[in-house]
PDB file of N, CA and C in Angstrom:
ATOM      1  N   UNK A   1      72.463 -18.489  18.942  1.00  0.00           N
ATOM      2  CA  UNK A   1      73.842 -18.763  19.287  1.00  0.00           C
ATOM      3  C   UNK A   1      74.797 -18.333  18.180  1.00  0.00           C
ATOM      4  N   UNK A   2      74.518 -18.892  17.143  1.00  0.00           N
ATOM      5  CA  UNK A   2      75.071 -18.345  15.615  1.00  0.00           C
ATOM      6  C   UNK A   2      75.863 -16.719  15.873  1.00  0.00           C
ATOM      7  N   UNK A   3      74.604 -16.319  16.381  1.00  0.00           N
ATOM      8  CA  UNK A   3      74.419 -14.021  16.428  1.00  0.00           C
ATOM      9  C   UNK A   3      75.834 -14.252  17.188  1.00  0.00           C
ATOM     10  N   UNK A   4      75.573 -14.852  17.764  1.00  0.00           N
ATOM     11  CA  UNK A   4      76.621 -14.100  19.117  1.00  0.00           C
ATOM     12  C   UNK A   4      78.202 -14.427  18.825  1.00  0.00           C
ATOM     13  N   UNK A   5      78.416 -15.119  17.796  1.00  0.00           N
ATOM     14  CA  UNK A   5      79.509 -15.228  16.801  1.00  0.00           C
ATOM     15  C   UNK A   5      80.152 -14.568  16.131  1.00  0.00           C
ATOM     16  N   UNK A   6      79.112 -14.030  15.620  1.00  0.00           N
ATOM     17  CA  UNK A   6      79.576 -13.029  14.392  1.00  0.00           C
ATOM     18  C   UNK A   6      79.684 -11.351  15.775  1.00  0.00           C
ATOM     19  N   UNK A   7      79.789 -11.480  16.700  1.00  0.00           N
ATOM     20  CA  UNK A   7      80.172 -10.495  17.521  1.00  0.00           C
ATOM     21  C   UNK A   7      81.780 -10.485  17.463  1.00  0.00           C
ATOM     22  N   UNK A   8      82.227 -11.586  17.278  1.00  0.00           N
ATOM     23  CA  UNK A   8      83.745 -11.299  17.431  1.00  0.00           C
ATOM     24  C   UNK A   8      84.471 -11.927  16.382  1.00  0.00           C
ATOM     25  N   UNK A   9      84.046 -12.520  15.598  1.00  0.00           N
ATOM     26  CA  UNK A   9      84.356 -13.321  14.083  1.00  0.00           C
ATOM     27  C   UNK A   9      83.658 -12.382  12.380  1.00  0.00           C
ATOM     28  N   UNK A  10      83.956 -11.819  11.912  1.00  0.00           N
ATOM     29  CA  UNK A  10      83.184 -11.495  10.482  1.00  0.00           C
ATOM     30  C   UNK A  10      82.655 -12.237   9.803  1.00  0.00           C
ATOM     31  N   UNK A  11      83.037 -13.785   9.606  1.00  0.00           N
ATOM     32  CA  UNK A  11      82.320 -14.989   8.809  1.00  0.00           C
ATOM     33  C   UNK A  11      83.504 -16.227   9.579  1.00  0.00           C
ATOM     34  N   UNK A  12      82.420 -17.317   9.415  1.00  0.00           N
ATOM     35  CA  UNK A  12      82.883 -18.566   9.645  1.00  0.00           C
ATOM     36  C   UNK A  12      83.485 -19.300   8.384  1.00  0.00           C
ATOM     37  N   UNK A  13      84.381 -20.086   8.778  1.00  0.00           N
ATOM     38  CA  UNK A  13      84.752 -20.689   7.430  1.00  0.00           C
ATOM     39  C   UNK A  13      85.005 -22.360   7.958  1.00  0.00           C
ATOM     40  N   UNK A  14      83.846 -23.207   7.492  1.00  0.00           N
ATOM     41  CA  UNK A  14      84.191 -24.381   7.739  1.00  0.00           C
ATOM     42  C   UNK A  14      84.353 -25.532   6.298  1.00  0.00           C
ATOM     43  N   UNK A  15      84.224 -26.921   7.087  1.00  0.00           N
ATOM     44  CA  UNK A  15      84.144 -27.751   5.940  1.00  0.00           C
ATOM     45  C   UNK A  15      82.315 -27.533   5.351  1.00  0.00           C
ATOM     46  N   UNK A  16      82.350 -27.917   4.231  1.00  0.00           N
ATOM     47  CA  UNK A  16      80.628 -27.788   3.797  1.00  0.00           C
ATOM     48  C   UNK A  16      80.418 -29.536   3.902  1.00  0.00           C
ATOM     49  N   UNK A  17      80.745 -30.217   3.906  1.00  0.00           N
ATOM     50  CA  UNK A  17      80.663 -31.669   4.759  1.00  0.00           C
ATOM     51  C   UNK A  17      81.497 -31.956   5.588  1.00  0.00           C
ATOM     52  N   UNK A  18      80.552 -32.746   6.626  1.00  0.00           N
ATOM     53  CA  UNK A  18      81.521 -32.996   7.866  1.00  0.00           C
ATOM     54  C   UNK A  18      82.664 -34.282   7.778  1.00  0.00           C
ATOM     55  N   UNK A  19      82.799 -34.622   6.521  1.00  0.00           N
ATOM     56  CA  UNK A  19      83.753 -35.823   6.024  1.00  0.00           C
ATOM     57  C   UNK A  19      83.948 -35.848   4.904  1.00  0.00           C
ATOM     58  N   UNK A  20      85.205 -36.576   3.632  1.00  0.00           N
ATOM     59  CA  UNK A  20      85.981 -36.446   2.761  1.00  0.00           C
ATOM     60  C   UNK A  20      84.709 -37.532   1.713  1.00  0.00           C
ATOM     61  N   UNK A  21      84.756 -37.021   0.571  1.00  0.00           N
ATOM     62  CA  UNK A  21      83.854 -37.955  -0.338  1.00  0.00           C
ATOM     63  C   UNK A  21      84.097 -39.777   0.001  1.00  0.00           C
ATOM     64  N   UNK A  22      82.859 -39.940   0.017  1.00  0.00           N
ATOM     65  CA  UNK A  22      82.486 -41.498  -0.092  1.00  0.00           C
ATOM     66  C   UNK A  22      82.194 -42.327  -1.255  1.00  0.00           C
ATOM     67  N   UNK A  23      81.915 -43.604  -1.461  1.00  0.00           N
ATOM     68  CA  UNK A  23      81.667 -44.336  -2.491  1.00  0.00           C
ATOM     69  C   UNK A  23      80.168 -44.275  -2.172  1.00  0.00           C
ATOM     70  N   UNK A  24      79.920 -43.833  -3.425  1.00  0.00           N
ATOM     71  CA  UNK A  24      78.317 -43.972  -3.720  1.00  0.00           C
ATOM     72  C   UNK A  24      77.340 -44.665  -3.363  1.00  0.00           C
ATOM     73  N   UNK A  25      75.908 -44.341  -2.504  1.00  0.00           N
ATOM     74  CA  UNK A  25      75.457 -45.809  -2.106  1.00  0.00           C
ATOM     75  C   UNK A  25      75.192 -46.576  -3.282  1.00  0.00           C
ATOM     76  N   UNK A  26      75.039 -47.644  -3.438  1.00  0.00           N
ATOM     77  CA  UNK A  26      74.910 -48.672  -3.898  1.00  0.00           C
ATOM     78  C   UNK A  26      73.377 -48.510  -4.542  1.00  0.00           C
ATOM     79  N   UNK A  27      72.966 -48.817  -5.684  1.00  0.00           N
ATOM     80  CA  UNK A  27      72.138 -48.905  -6.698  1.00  0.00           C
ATOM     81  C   UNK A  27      70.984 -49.326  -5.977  1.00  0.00           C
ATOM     82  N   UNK A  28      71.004 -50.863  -5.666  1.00  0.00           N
ATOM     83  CA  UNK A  28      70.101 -51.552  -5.737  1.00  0.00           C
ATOM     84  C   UNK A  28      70.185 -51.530  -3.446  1.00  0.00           C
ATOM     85  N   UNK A  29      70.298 -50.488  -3.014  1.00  0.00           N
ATOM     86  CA  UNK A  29      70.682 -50.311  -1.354  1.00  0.00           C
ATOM     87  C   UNK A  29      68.943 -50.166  -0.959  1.00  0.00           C
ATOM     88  N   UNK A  30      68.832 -50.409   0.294  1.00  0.00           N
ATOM     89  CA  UNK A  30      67.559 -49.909   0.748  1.00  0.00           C
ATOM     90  C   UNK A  30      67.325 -48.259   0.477  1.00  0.00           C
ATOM     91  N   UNK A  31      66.328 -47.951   0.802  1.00  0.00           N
ATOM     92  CA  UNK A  31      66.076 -46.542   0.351  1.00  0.00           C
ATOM     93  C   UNK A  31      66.550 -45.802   1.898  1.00  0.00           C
ATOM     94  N   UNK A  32      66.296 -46.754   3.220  1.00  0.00           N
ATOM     95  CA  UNK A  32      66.995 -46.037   4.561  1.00  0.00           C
ATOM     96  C   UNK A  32      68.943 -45.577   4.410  1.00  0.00           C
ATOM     97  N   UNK A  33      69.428 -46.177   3.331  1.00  0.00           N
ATOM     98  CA  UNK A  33      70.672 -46.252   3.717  1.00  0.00           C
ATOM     99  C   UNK A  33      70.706 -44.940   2.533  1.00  0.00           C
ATOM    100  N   UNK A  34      70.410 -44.609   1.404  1.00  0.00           N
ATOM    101  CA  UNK A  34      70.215 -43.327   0.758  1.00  0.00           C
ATOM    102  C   UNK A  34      69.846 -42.411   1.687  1.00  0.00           C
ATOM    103  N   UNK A  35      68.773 -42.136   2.841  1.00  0.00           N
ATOM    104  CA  UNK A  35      68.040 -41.068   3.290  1.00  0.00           C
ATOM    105  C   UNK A  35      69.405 -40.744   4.549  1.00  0.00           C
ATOM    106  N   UNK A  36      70.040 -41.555   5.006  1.00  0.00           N
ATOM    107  CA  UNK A  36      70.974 -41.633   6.214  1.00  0.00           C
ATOM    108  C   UNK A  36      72.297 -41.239   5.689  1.00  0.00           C
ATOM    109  N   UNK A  37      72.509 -41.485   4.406  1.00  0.00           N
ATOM    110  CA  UNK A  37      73.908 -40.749   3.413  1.00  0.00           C
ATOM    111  C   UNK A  37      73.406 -39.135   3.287  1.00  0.00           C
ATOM    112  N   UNK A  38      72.543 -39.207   2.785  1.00  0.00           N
ATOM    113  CA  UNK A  38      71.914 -37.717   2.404  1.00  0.00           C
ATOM    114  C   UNK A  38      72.323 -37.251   3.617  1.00  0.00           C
ATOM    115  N   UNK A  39      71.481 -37.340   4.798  1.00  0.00           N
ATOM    116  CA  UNK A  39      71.439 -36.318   6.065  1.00  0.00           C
ATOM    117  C   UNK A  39      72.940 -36.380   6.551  1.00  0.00           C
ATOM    118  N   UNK A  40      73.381 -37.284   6.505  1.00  0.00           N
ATOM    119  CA  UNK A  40      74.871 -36.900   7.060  1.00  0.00           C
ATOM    120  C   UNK A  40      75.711 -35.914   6.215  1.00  0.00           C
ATOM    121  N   UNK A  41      75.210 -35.472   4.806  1.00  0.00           N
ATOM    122  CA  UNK A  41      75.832 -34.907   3.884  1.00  0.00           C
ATOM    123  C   UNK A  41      75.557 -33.506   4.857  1.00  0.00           C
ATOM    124  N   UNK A  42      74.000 -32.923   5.086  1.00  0.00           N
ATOM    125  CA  UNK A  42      73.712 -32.139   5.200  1.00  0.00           C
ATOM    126  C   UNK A  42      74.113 -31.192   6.493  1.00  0.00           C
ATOM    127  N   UNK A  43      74.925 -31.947   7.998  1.00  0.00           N
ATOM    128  CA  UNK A  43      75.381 -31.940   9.182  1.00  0.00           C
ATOM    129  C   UNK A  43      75.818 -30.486   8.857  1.00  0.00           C
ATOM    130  N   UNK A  44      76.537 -29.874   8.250  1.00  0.00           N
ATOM    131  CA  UNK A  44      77.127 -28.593   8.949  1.00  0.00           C
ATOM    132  C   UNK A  44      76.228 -27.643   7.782  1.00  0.00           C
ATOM    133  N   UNK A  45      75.627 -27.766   6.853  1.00  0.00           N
ATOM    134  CA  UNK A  45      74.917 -26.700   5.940  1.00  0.00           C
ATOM    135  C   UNK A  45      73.871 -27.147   6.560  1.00  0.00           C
ATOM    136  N   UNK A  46      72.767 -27.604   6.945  1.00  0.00           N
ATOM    137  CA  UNK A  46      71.428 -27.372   7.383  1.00  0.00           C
ATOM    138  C   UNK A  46      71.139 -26.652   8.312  1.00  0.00           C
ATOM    139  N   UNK A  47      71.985 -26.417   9.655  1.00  0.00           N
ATOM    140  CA  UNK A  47      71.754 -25.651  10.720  1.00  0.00           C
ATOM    141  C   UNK A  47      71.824 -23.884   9.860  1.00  0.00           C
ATOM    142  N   UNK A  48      72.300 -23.776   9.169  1.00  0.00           N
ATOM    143  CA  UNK A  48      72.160 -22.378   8.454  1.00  0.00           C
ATOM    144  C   UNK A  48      71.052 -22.056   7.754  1.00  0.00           C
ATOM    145  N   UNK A  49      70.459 -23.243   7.215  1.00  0.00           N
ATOM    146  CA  UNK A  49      69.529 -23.351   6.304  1.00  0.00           C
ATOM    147  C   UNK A  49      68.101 -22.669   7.685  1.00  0.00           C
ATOM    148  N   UNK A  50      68.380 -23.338   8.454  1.00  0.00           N
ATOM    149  CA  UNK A  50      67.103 -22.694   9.596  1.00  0.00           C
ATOM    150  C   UNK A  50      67.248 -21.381  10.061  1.00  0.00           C
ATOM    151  N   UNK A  51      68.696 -21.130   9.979  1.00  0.00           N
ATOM    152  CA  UNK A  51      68.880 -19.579  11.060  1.00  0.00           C
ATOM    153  C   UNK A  51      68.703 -18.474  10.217  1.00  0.00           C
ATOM    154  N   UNK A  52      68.967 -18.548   8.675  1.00  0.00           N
ATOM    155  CA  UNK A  52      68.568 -17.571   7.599  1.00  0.00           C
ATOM    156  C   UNK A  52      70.226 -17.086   7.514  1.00  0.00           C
ATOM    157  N   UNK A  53      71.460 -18.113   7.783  1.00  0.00           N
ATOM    158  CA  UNK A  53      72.427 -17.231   7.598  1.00  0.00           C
ATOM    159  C   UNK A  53      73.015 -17.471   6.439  1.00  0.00           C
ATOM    160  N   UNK A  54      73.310 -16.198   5.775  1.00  0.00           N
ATOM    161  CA  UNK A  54      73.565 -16.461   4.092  1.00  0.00           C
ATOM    162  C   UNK A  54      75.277 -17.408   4.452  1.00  0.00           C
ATOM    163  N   UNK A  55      75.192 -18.640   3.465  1.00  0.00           N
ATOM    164  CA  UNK A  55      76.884 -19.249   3.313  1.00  0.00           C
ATOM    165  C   UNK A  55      76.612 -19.450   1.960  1.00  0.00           C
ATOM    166  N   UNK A  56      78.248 -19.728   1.361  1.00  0.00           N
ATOM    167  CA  UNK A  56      78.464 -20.342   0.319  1.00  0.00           C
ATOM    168  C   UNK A  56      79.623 -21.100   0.163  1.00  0.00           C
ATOM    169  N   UNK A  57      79.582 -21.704  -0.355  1.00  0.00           N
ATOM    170  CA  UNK A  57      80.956 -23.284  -0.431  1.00  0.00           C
ATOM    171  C   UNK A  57      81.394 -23.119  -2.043  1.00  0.00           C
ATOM    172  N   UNK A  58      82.729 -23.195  -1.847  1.00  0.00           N
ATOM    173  CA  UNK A  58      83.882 -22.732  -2.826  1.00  0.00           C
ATOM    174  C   UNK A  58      85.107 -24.274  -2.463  1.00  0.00           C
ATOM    175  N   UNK A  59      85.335 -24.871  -3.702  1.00  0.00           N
ATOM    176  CA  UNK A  59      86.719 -25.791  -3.210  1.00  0.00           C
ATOM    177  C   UNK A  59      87.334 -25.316  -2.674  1.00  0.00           C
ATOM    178  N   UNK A  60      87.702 -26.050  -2.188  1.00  0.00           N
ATOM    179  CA  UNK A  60      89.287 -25.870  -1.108  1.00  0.00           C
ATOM    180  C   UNK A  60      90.415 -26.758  -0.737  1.00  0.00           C
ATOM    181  N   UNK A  61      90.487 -28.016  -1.719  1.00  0.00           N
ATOM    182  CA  UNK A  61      91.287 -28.618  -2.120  1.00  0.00           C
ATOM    183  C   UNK A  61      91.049 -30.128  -2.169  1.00  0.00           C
ATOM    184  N   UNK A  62      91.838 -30.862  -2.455  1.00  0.00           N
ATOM    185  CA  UNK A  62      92.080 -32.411  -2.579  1.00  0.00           C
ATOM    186  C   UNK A  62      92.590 -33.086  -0.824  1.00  0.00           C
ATOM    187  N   UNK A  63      91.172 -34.529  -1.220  1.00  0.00           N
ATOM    188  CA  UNK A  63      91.675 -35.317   0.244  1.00  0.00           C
ATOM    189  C   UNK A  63      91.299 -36.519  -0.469  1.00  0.00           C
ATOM    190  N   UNK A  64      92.674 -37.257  -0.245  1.00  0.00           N
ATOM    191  CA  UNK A  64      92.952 -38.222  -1.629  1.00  0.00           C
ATOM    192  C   UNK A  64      92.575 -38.315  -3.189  1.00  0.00           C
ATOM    193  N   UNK A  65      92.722 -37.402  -3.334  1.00  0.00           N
ATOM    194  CA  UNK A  65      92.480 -37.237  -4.751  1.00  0.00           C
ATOM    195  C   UNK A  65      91.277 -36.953  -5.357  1.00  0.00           C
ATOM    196  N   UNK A  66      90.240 -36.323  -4.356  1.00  0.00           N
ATOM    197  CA  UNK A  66      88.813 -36.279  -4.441  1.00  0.00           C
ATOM    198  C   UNK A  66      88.623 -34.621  -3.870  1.00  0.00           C
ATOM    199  N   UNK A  67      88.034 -34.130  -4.277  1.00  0.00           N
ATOM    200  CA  UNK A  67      87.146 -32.486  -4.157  1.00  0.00           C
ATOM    201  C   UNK A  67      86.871 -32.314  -3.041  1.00  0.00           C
ATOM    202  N   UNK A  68      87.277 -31.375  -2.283  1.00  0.00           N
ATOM    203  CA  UNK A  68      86.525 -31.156  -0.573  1.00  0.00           C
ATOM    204  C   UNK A  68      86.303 -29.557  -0.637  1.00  0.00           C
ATOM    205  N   UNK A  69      85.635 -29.150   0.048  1.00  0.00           N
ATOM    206  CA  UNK A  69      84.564 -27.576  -0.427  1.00  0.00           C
ATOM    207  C   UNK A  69      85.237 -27.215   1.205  1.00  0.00           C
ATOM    208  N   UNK A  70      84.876 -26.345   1.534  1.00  0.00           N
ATOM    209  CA  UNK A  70      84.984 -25.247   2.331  1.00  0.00           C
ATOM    210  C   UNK A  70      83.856 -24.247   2.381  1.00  0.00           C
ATOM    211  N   UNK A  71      83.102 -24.237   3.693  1.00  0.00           N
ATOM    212  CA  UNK A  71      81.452 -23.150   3.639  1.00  0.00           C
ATOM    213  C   UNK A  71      82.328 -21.923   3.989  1.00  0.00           C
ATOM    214  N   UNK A  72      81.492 -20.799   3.719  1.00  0.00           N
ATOM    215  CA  UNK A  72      81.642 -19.562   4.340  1.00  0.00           C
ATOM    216  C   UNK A  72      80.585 -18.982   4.889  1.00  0.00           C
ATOM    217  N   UNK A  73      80.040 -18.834   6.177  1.00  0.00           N
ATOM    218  CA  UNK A  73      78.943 -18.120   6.703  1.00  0.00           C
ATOM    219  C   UNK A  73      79.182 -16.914   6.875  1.00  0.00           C
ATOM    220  N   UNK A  74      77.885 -16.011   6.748  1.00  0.00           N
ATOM    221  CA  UNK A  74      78.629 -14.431   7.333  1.00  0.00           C
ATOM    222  C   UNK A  74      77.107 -14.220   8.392  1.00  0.00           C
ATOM    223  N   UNK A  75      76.939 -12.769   8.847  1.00  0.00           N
ATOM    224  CA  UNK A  75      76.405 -12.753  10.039  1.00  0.00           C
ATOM    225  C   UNK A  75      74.247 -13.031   9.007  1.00  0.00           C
ATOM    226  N   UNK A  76      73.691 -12.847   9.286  1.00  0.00           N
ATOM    227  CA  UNK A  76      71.915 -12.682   9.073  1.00  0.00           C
ATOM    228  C   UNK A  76      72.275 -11.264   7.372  1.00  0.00           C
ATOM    229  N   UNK A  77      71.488 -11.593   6.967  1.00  0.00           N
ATOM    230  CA  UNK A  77      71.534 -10.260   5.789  1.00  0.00           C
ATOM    231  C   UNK A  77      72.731  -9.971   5.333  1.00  0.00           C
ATOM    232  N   UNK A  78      74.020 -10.622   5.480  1.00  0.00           N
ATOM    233  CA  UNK A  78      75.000 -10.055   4.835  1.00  0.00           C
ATOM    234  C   UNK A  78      75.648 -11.004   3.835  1.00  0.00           C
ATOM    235  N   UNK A  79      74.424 -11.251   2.642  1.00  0.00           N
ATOM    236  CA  UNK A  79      75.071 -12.438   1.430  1.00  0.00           C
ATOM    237  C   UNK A  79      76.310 -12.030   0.929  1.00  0.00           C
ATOM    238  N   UNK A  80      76.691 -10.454   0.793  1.00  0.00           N
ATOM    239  CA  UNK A  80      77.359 -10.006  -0.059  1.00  0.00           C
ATOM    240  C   UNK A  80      78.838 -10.080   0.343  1.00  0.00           C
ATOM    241  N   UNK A  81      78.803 -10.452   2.084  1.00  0.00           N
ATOM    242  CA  UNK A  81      79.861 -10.787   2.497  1.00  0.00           C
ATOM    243  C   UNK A  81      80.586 -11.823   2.086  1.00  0.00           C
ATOM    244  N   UNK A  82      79.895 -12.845   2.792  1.00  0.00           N
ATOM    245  CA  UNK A  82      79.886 -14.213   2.229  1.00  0.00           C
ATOM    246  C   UNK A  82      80.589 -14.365   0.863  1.00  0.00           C
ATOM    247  N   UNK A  83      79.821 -13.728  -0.214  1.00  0.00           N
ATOM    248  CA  UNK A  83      80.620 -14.491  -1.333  1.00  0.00           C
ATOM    249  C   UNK A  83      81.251 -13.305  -1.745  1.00  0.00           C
ATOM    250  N   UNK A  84      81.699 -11.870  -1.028  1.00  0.00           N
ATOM    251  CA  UNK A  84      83.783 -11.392  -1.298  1.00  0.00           C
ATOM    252  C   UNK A  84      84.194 -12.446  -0.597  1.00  0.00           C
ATOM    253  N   UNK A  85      83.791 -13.039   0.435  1.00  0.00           N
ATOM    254  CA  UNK A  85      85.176 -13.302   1.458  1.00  0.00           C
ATOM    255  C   UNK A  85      85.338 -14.754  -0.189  1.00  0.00           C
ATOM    256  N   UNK A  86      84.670 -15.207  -0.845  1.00  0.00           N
ATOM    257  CA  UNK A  86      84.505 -16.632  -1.217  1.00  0.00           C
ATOM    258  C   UNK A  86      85.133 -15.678  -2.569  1.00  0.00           C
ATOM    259  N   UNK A  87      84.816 -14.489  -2.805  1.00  0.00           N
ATOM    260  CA  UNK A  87      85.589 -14.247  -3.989  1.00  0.00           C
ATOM    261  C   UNK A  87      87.460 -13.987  -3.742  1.00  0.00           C
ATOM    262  N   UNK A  88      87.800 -13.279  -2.826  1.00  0.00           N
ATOM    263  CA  UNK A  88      88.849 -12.963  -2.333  1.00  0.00           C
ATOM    264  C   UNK A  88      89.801 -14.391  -2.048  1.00  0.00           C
ATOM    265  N   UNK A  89      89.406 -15.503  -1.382  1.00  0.00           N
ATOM    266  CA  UNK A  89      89.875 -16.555  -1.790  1.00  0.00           C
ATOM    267  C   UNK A  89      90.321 -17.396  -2.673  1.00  0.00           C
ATOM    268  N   UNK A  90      89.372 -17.401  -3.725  1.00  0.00           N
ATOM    269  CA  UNK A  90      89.534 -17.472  -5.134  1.00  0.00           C
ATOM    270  C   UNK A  90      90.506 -17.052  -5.597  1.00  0.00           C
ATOM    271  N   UNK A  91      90.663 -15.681  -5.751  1.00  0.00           N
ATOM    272  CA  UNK A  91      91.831 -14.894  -6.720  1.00  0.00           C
ATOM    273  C   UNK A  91      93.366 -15.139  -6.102  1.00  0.00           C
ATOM    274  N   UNK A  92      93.277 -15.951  -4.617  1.00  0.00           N
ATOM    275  CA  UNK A  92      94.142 -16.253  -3.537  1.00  0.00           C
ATOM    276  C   UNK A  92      94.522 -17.121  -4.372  1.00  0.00           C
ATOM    277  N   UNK A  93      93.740 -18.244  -3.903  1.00  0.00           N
ATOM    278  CA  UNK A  93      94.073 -19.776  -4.376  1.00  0.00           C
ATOM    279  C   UNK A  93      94.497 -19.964  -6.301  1.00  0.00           C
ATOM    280  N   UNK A  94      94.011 -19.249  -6.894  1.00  0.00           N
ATOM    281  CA  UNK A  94      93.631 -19.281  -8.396  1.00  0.00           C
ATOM    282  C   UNK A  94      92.958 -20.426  -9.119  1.00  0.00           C
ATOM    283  N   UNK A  95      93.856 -20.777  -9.574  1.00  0.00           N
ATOM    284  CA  UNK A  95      92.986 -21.962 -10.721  1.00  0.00           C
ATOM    285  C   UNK A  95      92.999 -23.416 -10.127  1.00  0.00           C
ATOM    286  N   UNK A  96      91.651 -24.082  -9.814  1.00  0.00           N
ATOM    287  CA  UNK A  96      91.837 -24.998  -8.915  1.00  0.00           C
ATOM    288  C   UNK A  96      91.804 -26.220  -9.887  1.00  0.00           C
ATOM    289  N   UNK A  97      92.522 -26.902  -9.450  1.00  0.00           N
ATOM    290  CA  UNK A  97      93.177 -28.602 -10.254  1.00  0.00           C
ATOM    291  C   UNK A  97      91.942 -29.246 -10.693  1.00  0.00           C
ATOM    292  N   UNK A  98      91.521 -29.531 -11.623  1.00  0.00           N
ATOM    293  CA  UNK A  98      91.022 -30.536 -11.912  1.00  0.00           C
ATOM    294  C   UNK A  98      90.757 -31.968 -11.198  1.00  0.00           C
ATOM    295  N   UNK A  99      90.051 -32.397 -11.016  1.00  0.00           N
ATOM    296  CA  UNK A  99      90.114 -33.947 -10.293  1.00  0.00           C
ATOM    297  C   UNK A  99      90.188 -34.988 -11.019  1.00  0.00           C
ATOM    298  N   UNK A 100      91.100 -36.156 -11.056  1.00  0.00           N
ATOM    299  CA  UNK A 100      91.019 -37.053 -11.294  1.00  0.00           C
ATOM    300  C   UNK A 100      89.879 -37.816 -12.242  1.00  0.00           C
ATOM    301  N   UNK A 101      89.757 -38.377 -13.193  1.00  0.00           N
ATOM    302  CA  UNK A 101      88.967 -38.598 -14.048  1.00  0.00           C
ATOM    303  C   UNK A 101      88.662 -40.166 -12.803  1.00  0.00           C
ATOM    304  N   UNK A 102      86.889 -39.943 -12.865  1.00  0.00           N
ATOM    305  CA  UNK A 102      86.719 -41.794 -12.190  1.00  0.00           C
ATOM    306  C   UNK A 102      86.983 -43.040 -13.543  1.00  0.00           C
TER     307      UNK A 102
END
């Protein structure tokens, strides 16, 4: 399904998590509530991870005062796409802010 994308798109550009940073699980948490944070991390980068399509995640700004990334997919074999389109952005955006000290 992916293929048939890159028929009319050159690269995808999404979030690299499907939600804005969270508070850390908790230290002393069951080990189910770590394994269920993890996989929800993984929702929009794992389906690539199976199809062999080269992405890479570059910031892309502040959501409340916290770091949020942006993926870039390009079609099967074309890494080199992927990270111009992730370099070309860059030199767009320039020097990205610092975050907030915790």
């Amino acid at each position: 399904q992916y293929d048939e994308v890159f028929k009319d798109f050159d690269v995808l550009v999404m979030p690299t998590m499907p939600f804005v940073a969270t508070p850390l699980t908790a230290a002393d948490a069951p080990i189910e509530e770590y394994v269920h944070s993890a996989l929800n991390m993984l929702a929009n980068t794992a389906p690539f991870d199976l199809t062999g399509h080269p992405a890479t995640s570059i910031p892309a700004g502040l959501a409340d005062g916290l770091p949020v990334a942006m993926m870039i997919v390009a079609p099967r074999f074309q890494d080199a796409l992927a990270l111009r389109v992730a370099q070309a952005y860059e030199q767009v955006r320039g020097v990205f802010p610092r975050p907030p000290q915790a």
